[in-house]
C-alpha atoms as a PDB file:
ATOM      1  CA  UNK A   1     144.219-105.944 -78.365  1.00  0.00           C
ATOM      2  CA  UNK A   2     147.833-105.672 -76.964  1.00  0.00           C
ATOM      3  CA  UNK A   3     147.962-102.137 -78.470  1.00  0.00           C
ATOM      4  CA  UNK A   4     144.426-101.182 -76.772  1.00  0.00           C
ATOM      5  CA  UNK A   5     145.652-102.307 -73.319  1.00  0.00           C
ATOM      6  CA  UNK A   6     149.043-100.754 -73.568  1.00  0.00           C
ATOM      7  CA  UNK A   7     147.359 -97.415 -74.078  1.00  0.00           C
ATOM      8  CA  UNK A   8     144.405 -97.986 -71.212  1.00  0.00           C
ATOM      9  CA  UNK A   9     147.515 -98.660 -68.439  1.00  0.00           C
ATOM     10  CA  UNK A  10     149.569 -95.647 -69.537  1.00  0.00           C
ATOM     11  CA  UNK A  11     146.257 -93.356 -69.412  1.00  0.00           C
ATOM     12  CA  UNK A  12     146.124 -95.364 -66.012  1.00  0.00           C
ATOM     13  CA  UNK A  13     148.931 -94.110 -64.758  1.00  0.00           C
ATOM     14  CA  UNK A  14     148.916 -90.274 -66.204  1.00  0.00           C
ATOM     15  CA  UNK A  15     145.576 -89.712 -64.156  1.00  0.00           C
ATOM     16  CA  UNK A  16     147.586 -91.434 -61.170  1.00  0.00           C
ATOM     17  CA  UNK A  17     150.412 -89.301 -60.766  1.00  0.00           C
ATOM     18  CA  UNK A  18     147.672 -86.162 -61.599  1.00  0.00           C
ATOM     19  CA  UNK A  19     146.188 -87.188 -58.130  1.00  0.00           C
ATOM     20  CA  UNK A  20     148.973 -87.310 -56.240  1.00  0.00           C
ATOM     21  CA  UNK A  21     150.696 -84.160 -57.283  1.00  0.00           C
ATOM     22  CA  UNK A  22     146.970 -82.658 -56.629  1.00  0.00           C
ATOM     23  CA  UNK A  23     147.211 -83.881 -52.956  1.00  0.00           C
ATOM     24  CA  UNK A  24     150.828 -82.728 -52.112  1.00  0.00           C
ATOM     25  CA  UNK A  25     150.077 -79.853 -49.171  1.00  0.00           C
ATOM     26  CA  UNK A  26     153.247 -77.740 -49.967  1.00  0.00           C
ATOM     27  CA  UNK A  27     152.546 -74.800 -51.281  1.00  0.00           C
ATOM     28  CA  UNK A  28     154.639 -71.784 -52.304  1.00  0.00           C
ATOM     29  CA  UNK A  29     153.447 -67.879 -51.730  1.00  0.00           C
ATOM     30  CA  UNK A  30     155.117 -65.029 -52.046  1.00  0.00           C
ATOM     31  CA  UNK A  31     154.194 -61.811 -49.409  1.00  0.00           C
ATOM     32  CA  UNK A  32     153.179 -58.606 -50.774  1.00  0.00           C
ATOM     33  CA  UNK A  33     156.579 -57.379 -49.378  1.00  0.00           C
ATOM     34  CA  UNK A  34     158.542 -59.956 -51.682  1.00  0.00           C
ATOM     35  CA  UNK A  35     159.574 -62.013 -48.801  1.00  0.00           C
ATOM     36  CA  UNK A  36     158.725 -65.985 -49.799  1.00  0.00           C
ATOM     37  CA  UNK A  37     157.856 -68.220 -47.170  1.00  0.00           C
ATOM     38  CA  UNK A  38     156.450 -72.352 -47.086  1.00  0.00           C
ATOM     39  CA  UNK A  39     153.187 -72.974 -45.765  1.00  0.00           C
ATOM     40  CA  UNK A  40     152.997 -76.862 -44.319  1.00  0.00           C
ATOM     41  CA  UNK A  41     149.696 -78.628 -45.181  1.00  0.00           C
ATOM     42  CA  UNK A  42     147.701 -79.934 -41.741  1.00  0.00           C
ATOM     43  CA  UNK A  43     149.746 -82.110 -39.011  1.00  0.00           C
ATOM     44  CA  UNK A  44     152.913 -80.082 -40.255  1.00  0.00           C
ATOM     45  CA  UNK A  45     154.370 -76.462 -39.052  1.00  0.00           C
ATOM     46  CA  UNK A  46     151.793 -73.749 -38.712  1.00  0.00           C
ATOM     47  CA  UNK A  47     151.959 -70.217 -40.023  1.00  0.00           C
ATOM     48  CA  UNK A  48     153.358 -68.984 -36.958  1.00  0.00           C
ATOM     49  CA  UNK A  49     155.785 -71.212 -36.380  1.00  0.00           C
ATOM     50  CA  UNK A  50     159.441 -70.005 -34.877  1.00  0.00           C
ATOM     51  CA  UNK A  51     162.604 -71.616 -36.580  1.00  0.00           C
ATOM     52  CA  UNK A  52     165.139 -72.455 -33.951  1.00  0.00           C
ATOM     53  CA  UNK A  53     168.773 -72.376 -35.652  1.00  0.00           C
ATOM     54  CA  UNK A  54     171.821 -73.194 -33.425  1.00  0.00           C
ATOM     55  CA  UNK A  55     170.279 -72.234 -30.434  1.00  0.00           C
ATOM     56  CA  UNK A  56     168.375 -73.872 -27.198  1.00  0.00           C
ATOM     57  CA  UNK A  57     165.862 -71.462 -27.508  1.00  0.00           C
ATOM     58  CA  UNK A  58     162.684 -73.025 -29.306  1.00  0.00           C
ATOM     59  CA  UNK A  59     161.132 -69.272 -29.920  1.00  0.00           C
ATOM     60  CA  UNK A  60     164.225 -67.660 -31.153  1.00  0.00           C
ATOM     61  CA  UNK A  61     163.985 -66.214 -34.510  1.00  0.00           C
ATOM     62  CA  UNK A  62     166.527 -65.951 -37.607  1.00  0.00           C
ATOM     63  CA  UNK A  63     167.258 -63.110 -39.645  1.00  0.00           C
ATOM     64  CA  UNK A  64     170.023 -62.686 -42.142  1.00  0.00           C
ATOM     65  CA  UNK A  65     173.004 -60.535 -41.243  1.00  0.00           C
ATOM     66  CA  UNK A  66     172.527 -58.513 -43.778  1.00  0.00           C
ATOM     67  CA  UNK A  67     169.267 -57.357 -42.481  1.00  0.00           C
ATOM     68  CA  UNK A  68     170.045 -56.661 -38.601  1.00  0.00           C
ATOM     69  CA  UNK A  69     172.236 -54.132 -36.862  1.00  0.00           C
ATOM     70  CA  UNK A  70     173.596 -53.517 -32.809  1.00  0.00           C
ATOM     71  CA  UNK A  71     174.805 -50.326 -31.112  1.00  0.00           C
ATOM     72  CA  UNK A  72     176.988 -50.930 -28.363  1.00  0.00           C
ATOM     73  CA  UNK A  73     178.271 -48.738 -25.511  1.00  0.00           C
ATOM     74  CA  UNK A  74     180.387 -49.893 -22.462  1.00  0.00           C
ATOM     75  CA  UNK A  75     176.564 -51.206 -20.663  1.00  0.00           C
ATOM     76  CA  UNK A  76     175.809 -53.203 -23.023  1.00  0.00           C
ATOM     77  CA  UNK A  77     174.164 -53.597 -26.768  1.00  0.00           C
ATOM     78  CA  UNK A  78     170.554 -52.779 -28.541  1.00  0.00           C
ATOM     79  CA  UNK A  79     168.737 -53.480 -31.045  1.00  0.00           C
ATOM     80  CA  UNK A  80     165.207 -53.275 -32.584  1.00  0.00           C
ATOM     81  CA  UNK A  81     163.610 -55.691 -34.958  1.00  0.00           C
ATOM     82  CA  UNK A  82     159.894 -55.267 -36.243  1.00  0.00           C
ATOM     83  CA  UNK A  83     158.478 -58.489 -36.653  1.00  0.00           C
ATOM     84  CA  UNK A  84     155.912 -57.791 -39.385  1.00  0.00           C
ATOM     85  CA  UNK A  85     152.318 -60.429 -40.101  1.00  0.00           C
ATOM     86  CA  UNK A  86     154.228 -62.120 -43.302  1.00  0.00           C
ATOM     87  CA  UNK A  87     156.783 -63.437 -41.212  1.00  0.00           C
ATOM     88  CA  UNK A  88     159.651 -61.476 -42.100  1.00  0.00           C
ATOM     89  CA  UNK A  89     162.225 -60.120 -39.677  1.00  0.00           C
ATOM     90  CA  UNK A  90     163.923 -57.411 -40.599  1.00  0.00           C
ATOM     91  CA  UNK A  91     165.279 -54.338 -38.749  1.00  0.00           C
ATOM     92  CA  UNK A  92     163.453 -50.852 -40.015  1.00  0.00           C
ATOM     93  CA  UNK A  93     165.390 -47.293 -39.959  1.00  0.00           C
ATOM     94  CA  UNK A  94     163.296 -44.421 -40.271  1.00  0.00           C
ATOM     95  CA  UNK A  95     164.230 -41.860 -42.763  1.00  0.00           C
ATOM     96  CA  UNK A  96     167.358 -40.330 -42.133  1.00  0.00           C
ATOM     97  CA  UNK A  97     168.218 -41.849 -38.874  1.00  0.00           C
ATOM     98  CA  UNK A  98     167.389 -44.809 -36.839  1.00  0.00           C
ATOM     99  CA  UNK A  99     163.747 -45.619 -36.126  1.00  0.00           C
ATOM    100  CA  UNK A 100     161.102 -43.796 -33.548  1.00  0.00           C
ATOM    101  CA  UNK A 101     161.562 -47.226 -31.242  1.00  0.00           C
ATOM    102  CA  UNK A 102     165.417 -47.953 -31.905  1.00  0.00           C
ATOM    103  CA  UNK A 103     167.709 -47.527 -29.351  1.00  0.00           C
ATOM    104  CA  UNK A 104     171.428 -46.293 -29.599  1.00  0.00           C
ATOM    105  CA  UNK A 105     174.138 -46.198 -27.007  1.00  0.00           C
ATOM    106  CA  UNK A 106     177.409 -45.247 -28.561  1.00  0.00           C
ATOM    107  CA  UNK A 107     180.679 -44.964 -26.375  1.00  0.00           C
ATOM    108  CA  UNK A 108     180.517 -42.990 -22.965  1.00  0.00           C
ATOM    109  CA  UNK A 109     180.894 -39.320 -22.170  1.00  0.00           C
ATOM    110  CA  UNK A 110     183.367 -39.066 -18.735  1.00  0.00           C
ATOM    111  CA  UNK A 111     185.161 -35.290 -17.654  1.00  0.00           C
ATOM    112  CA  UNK A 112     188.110 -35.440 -15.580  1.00  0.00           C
ATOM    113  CA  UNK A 113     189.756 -32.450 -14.241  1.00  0.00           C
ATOM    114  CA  UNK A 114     193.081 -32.598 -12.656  1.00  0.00           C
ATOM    115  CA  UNK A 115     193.625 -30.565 -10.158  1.00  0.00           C
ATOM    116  CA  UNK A 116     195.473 -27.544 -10.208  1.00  0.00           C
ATOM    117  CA  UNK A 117     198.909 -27.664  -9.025  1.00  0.00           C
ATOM    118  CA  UNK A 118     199.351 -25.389  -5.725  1.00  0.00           C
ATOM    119  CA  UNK A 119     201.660 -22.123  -6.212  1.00  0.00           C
ATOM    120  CA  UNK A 120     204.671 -22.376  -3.806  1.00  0.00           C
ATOM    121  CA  UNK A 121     204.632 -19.384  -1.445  1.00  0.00           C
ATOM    122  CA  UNK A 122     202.760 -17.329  -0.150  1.00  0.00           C
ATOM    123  CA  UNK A 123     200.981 -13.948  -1.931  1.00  0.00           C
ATOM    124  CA  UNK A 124     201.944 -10.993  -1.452  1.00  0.00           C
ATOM    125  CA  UNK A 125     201.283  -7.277  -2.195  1.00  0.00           C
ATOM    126  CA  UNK A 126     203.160  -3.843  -1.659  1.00  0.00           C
ATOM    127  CA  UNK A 127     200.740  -1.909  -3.233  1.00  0.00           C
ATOM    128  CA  UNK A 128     201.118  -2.809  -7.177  1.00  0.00           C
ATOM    129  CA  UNK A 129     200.914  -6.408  -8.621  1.00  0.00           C
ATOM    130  CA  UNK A 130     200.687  -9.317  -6.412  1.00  0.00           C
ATOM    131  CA  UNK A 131     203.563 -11.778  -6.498  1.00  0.00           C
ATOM    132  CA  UNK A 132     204.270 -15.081  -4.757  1.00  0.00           C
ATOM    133  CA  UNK A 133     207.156 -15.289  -2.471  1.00  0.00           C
ATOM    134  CA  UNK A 134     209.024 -18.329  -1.033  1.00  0.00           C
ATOM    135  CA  UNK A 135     210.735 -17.303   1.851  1.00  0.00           C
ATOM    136  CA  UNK A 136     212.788 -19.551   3.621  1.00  0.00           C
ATOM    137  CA  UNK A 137     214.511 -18.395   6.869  1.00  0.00           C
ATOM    138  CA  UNK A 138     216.933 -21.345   7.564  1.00  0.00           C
ATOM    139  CA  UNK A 139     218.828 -20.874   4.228  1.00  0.00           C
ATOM    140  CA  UNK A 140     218.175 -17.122   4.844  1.00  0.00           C
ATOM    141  CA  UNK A 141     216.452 -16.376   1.155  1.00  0.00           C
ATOM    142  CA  UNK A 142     213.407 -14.874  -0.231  1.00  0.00           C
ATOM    143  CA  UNK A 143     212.261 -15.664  -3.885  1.00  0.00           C
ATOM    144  CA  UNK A 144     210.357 -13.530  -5.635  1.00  0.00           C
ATOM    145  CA  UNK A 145     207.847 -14.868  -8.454  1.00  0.00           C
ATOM    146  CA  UNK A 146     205.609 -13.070 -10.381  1.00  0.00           C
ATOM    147  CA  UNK A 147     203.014 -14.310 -13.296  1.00  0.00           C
ATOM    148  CA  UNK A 148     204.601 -17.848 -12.695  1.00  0.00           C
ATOM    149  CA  UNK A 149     208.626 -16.410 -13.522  1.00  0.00           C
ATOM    150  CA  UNK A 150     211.599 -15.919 -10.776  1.00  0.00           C
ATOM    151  CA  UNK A 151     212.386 -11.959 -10.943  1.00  0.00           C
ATOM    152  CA  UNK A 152     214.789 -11.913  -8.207  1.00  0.00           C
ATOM    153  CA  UNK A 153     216.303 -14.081  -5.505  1.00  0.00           C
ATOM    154  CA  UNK A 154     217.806 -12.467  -2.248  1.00  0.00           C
ATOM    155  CA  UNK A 155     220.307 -14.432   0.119  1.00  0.00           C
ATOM    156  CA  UNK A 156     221.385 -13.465   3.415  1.00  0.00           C
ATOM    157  CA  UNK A 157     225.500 -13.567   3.695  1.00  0.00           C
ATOM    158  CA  UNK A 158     228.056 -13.156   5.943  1.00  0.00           C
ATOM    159  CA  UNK A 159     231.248 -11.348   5.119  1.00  0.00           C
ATOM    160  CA  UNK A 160     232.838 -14.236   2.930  1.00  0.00           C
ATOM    161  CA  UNK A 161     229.557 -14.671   0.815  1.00  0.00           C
ATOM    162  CA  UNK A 162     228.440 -17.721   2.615  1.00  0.00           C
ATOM    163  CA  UNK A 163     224.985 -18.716   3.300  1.00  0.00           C
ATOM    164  CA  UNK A 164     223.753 -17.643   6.705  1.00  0.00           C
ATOM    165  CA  UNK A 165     220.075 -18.529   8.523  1.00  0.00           C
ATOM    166  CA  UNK A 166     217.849 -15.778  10.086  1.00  0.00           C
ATOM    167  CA  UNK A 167     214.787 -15.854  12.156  1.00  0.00           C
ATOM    168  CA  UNK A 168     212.529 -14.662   9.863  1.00  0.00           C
ATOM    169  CA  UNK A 169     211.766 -12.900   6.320  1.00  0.00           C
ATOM    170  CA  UNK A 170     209.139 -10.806   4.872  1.00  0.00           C
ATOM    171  CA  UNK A 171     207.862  -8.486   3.301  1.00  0.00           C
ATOM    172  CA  UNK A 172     206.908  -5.333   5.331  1.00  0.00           C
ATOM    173  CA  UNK A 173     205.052  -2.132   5.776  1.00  0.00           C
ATOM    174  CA  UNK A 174     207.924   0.156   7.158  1.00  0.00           C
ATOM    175  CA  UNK A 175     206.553   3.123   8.881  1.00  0.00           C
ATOM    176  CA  UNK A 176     207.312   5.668   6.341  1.00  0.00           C
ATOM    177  CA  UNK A 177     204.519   3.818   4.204  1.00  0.00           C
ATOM    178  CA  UNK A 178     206.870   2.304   1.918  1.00  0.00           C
ATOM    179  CA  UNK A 179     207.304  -1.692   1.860  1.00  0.00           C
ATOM    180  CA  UNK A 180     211.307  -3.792   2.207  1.00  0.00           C
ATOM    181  CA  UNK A 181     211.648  -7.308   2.274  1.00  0.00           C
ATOM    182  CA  UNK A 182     213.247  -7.044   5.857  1.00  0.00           C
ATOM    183  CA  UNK A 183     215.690 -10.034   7.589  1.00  0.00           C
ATOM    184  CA  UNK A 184     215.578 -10.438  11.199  1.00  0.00           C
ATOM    185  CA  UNK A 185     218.678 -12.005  12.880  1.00  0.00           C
ATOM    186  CA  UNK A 186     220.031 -12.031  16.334  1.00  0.00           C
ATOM    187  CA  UNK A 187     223.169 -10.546  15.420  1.00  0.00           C
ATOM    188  CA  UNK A 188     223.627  -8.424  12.297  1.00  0.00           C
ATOM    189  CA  UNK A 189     227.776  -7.680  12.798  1.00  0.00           C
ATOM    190  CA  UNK A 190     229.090  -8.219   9.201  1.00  0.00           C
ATOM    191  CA  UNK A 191     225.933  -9.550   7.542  1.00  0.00           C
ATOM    192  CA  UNK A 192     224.835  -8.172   3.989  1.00  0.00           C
ATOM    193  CA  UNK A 193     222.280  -9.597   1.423  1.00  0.00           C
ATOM    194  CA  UNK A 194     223.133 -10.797  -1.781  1.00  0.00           C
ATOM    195  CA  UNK A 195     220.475  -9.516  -4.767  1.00  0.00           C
ATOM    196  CA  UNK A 196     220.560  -9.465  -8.601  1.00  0.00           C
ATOM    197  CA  UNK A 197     222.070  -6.209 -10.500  1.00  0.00           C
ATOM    198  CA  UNK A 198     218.763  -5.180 -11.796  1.00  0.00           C
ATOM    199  CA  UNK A 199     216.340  -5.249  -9.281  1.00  0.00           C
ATOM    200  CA  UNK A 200     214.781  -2.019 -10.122  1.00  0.00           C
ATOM    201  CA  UNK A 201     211.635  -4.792 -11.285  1.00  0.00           C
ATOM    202  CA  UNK A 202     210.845  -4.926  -7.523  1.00  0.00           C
ATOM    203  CA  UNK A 203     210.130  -1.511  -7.359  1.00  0.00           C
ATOM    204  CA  UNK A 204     208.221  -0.217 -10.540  1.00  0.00           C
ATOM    205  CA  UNK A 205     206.161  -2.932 -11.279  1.00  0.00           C
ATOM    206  CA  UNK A 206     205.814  -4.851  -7.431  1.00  0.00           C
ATOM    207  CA  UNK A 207     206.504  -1.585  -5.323  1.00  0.00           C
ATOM    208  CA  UNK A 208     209.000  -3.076  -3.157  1.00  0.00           C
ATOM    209  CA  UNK A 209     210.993  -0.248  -2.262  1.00  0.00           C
ATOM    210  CA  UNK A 210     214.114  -1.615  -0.220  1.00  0.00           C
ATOM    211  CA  UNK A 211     215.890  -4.689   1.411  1.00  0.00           C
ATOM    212  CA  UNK A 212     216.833  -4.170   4.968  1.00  0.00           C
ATOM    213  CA  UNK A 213     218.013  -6.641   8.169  1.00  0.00           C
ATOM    214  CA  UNK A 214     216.379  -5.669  11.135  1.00  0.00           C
ATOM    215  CA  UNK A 215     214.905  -3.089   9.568  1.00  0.00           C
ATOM    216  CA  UNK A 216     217.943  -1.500   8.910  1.00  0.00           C
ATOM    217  CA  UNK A 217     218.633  -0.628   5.087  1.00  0.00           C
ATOM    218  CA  UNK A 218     220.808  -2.227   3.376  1.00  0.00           C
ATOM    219  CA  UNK A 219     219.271  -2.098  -0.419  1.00  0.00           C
ATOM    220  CA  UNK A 220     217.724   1.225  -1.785  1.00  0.00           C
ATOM    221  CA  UNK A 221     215.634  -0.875  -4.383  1.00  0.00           C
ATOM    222  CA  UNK A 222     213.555   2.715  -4.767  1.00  0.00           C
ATOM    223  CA  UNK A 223     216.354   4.773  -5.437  1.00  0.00           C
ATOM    224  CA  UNK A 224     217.722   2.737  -8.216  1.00  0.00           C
ATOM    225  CA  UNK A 225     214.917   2.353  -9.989  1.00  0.00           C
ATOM    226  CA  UNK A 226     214.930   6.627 -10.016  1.00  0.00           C
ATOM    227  CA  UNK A 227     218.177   6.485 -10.594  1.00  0.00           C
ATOM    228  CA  UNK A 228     217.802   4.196 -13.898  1.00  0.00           C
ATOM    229  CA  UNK A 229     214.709   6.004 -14.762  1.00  0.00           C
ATOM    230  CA  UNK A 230     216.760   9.494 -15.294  1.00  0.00           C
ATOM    231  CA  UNK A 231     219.344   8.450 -17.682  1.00  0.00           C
END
């Protein structure tokens, strides 16, 4: 009898815990995409339901690391997740490249141009190449530059070499059709100009044929050159 009732409670007890385990409502399923989710019997989460992790915001949604991505540019940052039916987020990249929808902002594209410095002088022409010339009439000298190099300073002096001031200098149209860089002075008595050894530069390749003060000659720049040219 003892061995007969033994037996009846532990049959008991096998078809008890069979009924319970048949009412538990969790139940695994796996997504055709592989992606496993739970799915909460009645009076618990639905299928829908949005998983807040660390954050106030009750419909925020979690995806691994591993399975987003952000572009950022100096505005700001993008990104583009498709949230797919199973319940999976993940981020999709179309073949080759990022997706038809994604958005991508890298770094900025800015052009700056400085502006270019200002030639000293003023241009000018005696019928050949162009040149820039600095004159300055209170030190009494007139620099010559051409294609951005010095070719030839000229200083007026008085009879001990020193430094002496004019009224004006410039280059000029003489009428005999040729072109001097010409000083103008009140008084001329004992003035010369002081000029490099080889100026014949002035002549064949600017066409500055002489130096003069008050249009008086007092450099044959023209001469020179014709001069040079011959031997």
């Amino acid at each position: 009898m003892k061995t007969r009732s033994i037996a009846t409670k532990a049959m008991a007890l096998l078809m008890a815990s069979a009924m319970v385990m048949g009412n538990t409502g969790m139940v695994v399923h796996a997504s055709d995409d592989g992606c496993a989710r739970d799915e909460v019997a009645a009076g618990g989460l639905g299928d829908e339901a949005a998983v807040s992790i660390g954050g106030n915001d009750p419909g925020s949604s979690y995806s691994d690391s591993g399975n987003s991505s952000s572009s950022s540019s100096d505005s700001g940052s993008s990104s583009s997740d498709y949230n797919y039916d199973d319940g999976c987020v993940r981020d999709e990249v179309a073949a080759g490249g990022l997706g038809d929808e994604a958005a991508v902002s890298i770094g900025t594209s800015a052009s700056y141009s400085a502006p270019t410095p200002k030639a000293a002088g003023k241009t000018a022409s005696a019928g050949k190449e162009e040149f820039r010339a600095i004159a300055k009439a209170g030190a009494g000298t007139y620099k010559v530059m051409h294609k951005g190099v010095e070719v030839a300073t000229f200083h007026l002096m008085d009879a001990d070499k020193k430094a002496v001031a004019c009224t004006a200098v410039a280059l000029k149209l003489r009428d005999d059709g040729k072109y001097a860089i010409n000083y103008e002075v009140a008084d001329a008595t004992s003035l010369t100009v002081g000029a490099p050894v080889d100026r014949t530069y002035m002549y064949k390749t600017l066409g500055v044929s002489y130096v003069t003060i008050n249009d008086e000659m007092v450099i044959d720049i023209e001469a020179e050159a014709q001069a040079a040219a011959t031997k």
